[in-house]
N, C-alpha and C. Protein backbone atom coordinates (compact mmCIF):
# COMPACT_ATOMS: atom_id res chain seq x y z
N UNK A 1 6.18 -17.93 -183.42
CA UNK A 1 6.36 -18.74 -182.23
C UNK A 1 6.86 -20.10 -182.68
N UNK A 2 7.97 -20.84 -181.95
CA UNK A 2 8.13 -21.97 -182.14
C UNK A 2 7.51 -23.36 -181.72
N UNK A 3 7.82 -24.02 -182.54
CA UNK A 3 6.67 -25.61 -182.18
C UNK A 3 6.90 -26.24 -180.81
N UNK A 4 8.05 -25.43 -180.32
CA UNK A 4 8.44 -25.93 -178.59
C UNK A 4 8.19 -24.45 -178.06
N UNK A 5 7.75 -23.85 -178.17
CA UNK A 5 6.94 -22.52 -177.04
C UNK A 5 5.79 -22.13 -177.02
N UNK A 6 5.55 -22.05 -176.01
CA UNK A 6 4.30 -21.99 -175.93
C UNK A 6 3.43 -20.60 -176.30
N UNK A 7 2.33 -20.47 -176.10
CA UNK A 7 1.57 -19.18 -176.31
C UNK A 7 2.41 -18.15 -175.44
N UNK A 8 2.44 -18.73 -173.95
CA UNK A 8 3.12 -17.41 -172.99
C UNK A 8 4.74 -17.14 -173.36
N UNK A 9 5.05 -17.48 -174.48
CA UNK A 9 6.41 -17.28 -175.01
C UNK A 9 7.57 -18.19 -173.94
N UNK A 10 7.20 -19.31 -173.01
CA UNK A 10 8.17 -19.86 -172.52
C UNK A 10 8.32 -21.16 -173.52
N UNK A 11 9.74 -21.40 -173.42
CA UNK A 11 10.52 -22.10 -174.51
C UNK A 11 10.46 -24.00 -173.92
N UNK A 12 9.72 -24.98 -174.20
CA UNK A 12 9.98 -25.65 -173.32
C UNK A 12 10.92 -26.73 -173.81
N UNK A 13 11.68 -26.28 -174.79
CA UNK A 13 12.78 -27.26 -175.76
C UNK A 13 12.85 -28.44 -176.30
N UNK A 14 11.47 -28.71 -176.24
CA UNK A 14 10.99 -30.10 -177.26
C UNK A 14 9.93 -29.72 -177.38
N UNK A 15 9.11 -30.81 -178.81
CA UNK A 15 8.26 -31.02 -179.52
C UNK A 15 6.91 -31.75 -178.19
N UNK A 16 6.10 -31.49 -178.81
CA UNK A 16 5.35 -32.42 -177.38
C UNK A 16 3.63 -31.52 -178.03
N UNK A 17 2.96 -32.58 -176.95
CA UNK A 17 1.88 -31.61 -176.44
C UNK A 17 1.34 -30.73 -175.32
N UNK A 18 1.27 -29.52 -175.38
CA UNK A 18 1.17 -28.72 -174.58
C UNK A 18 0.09 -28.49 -173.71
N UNK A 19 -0.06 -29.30 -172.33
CA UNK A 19 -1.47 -28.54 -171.85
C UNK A 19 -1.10 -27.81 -170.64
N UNK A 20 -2.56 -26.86 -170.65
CA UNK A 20 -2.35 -26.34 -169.06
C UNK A 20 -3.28 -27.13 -168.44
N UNK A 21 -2.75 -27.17 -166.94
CA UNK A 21 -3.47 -27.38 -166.33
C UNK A 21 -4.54 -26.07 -165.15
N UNK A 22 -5.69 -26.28 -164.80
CA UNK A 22 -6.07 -25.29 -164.79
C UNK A 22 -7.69 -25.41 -163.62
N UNK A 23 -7.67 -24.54 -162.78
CA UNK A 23 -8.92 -24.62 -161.27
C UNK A 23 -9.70 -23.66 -161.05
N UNK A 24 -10.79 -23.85 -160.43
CA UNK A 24 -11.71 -22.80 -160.07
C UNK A 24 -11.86 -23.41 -158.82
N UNK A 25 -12.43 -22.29 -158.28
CA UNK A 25 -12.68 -22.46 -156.70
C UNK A 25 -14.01 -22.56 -155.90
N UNK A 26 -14.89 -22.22 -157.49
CA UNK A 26 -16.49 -22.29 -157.42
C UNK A 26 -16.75 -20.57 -156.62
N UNK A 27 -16.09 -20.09 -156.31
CA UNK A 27 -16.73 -18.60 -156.23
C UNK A 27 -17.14 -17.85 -156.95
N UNK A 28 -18.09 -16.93 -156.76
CA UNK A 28 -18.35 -15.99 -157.56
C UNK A 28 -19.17 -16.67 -159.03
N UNK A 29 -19.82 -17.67 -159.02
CA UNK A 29 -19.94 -18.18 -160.57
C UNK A 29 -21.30 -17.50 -160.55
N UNK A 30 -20.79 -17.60 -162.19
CA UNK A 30 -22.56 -16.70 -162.61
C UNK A 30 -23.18 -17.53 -162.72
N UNK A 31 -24.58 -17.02 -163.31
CA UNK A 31 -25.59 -17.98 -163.04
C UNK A 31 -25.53 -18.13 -164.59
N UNK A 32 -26.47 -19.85 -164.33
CA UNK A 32 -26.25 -20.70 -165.66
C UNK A 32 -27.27 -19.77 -166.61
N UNK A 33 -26.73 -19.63 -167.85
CA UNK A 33 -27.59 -18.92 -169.12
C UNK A 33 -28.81 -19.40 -169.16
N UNK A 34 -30.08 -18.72 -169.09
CA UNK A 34 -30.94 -19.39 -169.60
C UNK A 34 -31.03 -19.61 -171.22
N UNK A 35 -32.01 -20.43 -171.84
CA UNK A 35 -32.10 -20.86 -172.80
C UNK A 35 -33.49 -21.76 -172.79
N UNK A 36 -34.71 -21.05 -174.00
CA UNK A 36 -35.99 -22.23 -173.52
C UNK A 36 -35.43 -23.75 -174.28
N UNK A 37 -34.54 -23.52 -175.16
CA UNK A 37 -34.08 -24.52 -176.57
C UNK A 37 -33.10 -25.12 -175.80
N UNK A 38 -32.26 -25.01 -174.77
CA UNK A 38 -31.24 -26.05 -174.18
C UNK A 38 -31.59 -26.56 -173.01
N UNK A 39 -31.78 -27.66 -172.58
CA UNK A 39 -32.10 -28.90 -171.98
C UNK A 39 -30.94 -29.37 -171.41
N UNK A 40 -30.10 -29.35 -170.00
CA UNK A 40 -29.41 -30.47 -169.78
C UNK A 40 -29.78 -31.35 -168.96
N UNK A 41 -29.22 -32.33 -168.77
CA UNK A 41 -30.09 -33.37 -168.14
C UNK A 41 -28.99 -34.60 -167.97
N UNK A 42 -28.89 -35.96 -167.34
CA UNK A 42 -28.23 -36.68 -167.53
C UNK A 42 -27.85 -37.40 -168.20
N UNK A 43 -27.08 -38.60 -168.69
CA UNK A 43 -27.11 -39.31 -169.90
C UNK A 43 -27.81 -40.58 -169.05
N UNK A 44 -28.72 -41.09 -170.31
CA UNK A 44 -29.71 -42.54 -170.18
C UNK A 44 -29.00 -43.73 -171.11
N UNK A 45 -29.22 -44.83 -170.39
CA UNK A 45 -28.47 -46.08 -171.02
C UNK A 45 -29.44 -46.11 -173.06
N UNK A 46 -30.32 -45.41 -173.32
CA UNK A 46 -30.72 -45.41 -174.73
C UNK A 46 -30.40 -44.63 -175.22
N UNK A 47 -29.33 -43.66 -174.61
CA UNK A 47 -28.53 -42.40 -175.10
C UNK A 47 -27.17 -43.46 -175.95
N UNK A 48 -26.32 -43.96 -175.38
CA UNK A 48 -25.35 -44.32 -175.68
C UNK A 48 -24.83 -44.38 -177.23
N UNK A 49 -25.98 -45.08 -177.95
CA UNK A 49 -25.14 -45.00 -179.89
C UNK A 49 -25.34 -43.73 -180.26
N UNK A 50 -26.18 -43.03 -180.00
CA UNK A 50 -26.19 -41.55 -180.39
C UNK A 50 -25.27 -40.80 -179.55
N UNK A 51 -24.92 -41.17 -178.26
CA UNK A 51 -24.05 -40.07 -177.39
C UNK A 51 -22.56 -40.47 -178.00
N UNK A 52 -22.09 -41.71 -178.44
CA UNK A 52 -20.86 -41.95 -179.27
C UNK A 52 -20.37 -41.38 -180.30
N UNK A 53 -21.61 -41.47 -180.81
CA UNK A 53 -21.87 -40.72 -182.49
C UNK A 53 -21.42 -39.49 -181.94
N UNK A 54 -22.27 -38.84 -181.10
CA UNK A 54 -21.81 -37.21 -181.04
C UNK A 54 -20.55 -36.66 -180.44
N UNK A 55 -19.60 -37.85 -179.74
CA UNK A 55 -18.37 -37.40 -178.86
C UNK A 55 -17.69 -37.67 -180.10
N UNK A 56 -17.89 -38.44 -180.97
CA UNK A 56 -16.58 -38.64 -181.93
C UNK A 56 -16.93 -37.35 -183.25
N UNK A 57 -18.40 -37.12 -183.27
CA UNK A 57 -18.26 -35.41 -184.30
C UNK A 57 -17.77 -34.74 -183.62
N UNK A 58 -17.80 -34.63 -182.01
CA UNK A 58 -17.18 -33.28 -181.56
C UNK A 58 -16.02 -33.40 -181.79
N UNK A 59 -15.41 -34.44 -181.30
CA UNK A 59 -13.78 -34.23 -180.76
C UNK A 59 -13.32 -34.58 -181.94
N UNK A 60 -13.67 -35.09 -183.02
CA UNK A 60 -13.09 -35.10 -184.93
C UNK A 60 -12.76 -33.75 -185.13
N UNK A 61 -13.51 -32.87 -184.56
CA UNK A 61 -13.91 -31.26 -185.03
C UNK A 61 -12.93 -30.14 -184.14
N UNK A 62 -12.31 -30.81 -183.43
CA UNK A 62 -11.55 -29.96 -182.35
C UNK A 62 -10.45 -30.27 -182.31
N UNK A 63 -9.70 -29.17 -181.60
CA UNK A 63 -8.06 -28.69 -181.97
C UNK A 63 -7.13 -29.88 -181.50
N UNK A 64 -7.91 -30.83 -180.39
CA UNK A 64 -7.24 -31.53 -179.12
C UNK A 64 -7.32 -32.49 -180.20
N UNK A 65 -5.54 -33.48 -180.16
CA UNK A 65 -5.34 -34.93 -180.22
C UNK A 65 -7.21 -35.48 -180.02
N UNK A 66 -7.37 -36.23 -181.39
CA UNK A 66 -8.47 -36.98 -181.39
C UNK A 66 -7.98 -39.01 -181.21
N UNK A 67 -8.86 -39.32 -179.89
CA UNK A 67 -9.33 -40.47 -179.42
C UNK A 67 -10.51 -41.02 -179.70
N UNK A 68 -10.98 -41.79 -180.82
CA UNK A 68 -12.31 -41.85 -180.60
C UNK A 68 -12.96 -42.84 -179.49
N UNK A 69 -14.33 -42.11 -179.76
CA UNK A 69 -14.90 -43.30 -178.39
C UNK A 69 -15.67 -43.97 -178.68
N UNK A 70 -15.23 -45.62 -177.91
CA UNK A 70 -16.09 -46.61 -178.24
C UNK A 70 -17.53 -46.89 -177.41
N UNK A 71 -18.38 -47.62 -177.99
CA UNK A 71 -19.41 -47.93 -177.37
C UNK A 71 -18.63 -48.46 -175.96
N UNK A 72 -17.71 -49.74 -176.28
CA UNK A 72 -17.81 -50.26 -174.83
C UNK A 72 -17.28 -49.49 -173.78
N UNK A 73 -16.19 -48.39 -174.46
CA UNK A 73 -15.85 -47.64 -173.11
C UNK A 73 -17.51 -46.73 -172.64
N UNK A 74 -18.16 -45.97 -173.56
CA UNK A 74 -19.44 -45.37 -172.75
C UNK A 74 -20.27 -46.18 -171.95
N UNK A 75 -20.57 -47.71 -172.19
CA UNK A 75 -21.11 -48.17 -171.83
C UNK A 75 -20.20 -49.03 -169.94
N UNK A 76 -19.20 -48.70 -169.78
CA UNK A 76 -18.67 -48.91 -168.65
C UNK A 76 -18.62 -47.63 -168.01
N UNK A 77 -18.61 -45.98 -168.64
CA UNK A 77 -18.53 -44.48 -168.04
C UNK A 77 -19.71 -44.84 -167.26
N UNK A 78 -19.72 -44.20 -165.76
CA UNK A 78 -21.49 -44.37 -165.07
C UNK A 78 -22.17 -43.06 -166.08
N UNK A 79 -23.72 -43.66 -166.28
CA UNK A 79 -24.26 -42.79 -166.43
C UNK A 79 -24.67 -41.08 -166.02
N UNK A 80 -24.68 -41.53 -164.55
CA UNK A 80 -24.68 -40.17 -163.54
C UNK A 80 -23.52 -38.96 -163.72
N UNK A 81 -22.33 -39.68 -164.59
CA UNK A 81 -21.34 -38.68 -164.57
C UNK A 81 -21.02 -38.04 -165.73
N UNK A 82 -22.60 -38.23 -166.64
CA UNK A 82 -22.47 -37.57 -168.03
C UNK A 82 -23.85 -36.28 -167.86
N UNK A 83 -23.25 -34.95 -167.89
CA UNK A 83 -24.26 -34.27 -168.78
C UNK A 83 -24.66 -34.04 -169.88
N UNK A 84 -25.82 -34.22 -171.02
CA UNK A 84 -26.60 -34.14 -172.00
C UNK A 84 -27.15 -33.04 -172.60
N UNK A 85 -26.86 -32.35 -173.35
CA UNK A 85 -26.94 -30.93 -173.35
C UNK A 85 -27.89 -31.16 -174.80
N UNK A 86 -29.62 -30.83 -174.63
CA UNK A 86 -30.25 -31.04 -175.73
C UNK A 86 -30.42 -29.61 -176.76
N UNK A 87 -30.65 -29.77 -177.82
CA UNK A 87 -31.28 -28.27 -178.01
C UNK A 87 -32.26 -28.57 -178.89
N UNK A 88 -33.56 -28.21 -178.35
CA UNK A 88 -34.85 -28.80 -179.42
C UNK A 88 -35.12 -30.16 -178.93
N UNK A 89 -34.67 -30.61 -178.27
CA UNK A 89 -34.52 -32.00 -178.18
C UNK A 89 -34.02 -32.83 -179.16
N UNK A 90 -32.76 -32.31 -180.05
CA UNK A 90 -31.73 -32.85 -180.17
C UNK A 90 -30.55 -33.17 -178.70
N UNK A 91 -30.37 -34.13 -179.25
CA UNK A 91 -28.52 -34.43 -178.05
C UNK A 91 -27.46 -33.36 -179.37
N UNK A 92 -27.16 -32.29 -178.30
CA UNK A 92 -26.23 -31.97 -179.48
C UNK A 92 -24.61 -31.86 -178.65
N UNK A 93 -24.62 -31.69 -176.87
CA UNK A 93 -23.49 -31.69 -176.24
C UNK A 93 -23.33 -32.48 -175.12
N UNK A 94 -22.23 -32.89 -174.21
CA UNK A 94 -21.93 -33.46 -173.49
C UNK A 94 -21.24 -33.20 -172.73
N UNK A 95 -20.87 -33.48 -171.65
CA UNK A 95 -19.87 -33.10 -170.28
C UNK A 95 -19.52 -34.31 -169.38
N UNK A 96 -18.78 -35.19 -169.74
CA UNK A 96 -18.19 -36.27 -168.64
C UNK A 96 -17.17 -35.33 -167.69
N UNK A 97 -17.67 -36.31 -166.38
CA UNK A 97 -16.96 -35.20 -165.67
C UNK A 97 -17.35 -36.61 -164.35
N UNK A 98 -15.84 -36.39 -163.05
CA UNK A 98 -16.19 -37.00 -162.07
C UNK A 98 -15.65 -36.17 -160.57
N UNK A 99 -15.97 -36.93 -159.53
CA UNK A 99 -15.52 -35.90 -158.40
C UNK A 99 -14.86 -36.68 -157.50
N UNK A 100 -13.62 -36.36 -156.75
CA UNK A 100 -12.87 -36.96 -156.49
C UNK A 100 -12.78 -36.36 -154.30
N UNK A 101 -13.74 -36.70 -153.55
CA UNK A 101 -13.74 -36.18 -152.39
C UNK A 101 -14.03 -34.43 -152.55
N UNK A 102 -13.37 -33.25 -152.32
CA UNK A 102 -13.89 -32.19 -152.52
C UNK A 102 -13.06 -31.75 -153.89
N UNK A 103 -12.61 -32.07 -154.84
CA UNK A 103 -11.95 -31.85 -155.91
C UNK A 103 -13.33 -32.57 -157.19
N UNK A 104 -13.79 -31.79 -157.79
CA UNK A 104 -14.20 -31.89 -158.92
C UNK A 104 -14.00 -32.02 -160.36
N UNK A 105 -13.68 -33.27 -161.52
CA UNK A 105 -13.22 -32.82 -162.27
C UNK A 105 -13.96 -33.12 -163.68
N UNK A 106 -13.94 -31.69 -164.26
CA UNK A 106 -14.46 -32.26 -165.84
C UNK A 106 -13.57 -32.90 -166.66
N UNK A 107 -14.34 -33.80 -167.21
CA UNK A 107 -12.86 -35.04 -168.34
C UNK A 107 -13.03 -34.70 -169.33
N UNK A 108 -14.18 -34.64 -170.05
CA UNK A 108 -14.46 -34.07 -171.65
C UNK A 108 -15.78 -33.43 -171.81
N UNK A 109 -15.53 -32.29 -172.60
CA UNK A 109 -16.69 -31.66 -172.75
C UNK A 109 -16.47 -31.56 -174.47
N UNK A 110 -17.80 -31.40 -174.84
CA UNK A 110 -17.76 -31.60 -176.24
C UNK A 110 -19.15 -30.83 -176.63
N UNK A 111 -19.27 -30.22 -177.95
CA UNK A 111 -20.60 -29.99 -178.37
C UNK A 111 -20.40 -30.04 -180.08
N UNK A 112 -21.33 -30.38 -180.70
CA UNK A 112 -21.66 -30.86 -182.32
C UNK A 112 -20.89 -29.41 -182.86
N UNK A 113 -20.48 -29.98 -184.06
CA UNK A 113 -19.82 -28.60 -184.63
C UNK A 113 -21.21 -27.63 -185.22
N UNK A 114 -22.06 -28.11 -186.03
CA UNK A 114 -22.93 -27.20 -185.77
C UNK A 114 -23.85 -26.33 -185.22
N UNK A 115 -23.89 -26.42 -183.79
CA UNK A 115 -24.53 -26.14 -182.51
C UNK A 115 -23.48 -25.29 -181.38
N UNK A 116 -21.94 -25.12 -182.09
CA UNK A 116 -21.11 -23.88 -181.29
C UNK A 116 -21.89 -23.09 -181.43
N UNK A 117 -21.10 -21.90 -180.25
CA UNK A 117 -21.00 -20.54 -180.46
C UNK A 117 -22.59 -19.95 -180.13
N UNK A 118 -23.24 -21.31 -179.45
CA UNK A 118 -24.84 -21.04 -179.14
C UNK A 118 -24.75 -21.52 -177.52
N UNK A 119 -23.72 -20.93 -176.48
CA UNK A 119 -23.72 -21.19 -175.47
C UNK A 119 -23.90 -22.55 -174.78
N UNK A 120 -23.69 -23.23 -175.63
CA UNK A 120 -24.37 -24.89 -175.10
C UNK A 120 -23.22 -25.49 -174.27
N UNK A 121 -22.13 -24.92 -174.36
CA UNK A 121 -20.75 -25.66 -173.72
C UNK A 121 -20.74 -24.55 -172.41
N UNK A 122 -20.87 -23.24 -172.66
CA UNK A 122 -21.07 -22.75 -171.56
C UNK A 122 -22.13 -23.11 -170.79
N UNK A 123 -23.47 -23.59 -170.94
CA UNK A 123 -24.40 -23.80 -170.04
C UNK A 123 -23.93 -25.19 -169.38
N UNK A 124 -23.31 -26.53 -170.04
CA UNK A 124 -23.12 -27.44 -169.48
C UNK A 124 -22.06 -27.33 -168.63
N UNK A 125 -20.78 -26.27 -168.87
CA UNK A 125 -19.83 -26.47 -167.78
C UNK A 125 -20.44 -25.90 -166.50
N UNK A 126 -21.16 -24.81 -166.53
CA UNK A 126 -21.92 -23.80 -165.42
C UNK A 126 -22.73 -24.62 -164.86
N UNK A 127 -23.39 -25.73 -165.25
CA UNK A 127 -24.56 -26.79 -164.93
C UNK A 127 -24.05 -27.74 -164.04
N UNK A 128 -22.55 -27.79 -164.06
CA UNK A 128 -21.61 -28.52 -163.46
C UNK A 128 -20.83 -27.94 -162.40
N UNK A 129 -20.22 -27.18 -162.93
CA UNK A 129 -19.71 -25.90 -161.49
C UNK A 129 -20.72 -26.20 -160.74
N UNK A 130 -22.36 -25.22 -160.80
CA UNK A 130 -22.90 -25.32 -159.79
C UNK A 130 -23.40 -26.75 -158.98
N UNK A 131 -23.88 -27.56 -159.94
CA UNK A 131 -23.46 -28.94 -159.12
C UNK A 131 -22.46 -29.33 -158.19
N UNK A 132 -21.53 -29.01 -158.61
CA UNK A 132 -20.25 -29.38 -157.74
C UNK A 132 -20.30 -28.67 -156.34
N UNK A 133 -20.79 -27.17 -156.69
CA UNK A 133 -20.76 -26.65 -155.63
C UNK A 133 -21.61 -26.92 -154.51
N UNK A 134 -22.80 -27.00 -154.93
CA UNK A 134 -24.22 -27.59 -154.22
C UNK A 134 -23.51 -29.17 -153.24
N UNK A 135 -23.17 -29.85 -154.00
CA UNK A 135 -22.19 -31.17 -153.56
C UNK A 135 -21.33 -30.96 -152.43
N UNK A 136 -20.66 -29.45 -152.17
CA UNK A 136 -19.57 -29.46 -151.66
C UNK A 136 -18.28 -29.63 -152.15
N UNK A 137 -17.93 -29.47 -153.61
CA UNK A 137 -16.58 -29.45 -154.29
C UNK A 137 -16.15 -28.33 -153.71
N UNK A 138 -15.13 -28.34 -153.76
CA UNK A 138 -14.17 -27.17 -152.93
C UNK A 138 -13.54 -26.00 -154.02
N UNK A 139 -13.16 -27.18 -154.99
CA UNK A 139 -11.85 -26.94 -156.18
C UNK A 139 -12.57 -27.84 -156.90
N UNK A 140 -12.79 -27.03 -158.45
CA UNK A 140 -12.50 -27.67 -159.92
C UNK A 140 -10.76 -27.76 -160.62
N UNK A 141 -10.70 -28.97 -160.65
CA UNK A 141 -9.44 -28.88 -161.49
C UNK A 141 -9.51 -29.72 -162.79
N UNK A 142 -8.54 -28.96 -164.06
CA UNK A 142 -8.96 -29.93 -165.48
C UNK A 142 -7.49 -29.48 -166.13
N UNK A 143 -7.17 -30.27 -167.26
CA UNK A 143 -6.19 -29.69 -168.07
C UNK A 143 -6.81 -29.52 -169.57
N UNK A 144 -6.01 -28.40 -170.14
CA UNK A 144 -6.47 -28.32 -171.27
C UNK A 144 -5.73 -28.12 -172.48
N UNK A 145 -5.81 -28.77 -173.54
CA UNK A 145 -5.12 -28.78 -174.78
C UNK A 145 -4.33 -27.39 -174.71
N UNK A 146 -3.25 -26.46 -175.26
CA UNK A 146 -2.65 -25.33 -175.23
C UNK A 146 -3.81 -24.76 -176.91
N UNK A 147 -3.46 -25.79 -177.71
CA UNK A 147 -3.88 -25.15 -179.08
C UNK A 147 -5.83 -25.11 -179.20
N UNK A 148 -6.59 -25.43 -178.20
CA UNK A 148 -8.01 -25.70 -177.84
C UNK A 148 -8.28 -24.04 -177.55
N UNK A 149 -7.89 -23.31 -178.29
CA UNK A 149 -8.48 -21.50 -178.13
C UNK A 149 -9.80 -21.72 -177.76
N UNK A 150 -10.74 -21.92 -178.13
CA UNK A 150 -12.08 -21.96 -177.68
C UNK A 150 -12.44 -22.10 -176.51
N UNK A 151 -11.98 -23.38 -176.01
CA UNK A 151 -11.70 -24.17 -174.97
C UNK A 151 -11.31 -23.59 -173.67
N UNK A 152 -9.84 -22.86 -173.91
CA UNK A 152 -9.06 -21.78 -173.20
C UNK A 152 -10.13 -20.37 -173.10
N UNK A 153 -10.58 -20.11 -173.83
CA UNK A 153 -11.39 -19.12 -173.64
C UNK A 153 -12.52 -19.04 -173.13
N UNK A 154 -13.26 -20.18 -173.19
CA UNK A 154 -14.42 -20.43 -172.37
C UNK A 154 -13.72 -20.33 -170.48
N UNK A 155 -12.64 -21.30 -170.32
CA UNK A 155 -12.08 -21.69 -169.16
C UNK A 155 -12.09 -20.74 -168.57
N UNK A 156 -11.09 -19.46 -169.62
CA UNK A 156 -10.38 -18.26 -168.92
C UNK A 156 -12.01 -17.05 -168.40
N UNK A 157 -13.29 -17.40 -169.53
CA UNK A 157 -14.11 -16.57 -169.43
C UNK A 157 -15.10 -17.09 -167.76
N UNK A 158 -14.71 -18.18 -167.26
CA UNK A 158 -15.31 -18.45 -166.42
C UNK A 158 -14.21 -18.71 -165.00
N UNK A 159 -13.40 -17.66 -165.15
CA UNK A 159 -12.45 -17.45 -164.04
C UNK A 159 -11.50 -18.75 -163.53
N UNK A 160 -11.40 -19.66 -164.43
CA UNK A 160 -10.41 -20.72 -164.35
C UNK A 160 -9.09 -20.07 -164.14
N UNK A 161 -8.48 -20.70 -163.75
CA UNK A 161 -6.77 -20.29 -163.26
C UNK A 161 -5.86 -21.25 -164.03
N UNK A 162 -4.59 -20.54 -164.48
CA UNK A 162 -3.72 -21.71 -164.97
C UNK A 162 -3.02 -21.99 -163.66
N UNK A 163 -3.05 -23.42 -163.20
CA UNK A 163 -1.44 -23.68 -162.15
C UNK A 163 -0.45 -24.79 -162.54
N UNK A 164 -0.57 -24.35 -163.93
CA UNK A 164 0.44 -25.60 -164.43
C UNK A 164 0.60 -26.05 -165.88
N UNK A 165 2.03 -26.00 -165.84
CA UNK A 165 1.62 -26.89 -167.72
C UNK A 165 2.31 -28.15 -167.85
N UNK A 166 2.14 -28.87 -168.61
CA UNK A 166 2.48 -30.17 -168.90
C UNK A 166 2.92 -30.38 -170.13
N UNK A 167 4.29 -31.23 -171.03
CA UNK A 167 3.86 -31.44 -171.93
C UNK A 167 4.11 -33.10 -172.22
N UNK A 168 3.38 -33.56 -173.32
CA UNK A 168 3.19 -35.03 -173.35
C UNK A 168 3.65 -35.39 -174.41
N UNK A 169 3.95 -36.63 -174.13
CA UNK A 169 4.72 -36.77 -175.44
C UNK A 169 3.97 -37.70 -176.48
């Protein structure tokens, strides 16, 4: 495959970054995994140097263009619009996410590289879906890195839709 096509084999004739963009409609969602070891909960203003610490291991660790994050931007994010995903009562994941009238959207989700593959990103996006829904979100919409396989696969495993791609330069 070339560095200008994408996975679905369309050619988009430059270099760039590739995302989809991508919605749920909140139907049909399963129910959130249980787990006695995962905890989500909101983020607390004595979360913040540790919740930094852990957005910049995640997203160091992942496929997506890395931004790191500063204290002062977390400390201006509202609290209310972060989920905390403990395990043991470690902080090991996170979910910023805001809602926009009946449109819901997750901004970053992240979990510690040692704590994948233990459902913790699935329980926080599902923790959120159903929030949204309870709220009255209508539509989830998010975009997502093209080269974020994990990412894409979680999305696609929880009936996300692609309606769009983008690329950035």
């Amino acid at each position: 495959m070339s560095q200008s096509q994408s996975e679905s084999g369309t050619d988009f004739g430059q270099a760039g970054e590739v995302y989809y963009y991508m919605s749920h409609d909140l139907k049909n969602l399963p129910p959130i995994p249980e787990n006695k070891y995962v905890k989500i909960r909101y983020m607390r203003k004595e979360d913040i140097s540790d919740y930094v610490n852990l957005v910049n291991e995640s997203l160091r660790h992942s496929p997506d263009p890395f931004v790191p994050m500063t204290r002062e931007f977390a400390e201006k994010w509202p609290l209310e619009q972060t989920l905390i995903a403990e395990y043991n009562g470690e902080m090991v994941g996170f979910l910023m996410f805001e809602s926009r009238g009946t449109t819901g959207l997750p901004v970053q989700l992240g979990v510690a590289p040692k704590y994948r593959r233990l459902y913790i990103g699935t329980t926080l996006l599902l923790s959120l879906l159903h929030k949204f829904k309870k709220e009255g979100v209508k539509e989830v919409q998010m975009k997502v890195y093209e080269n974020n396989k994990p990412a894409r696969s979680l999305y696609k495993k929880l009936n996300f839709k692609i309606y769009g791609i983008v690329i950035e330069q």
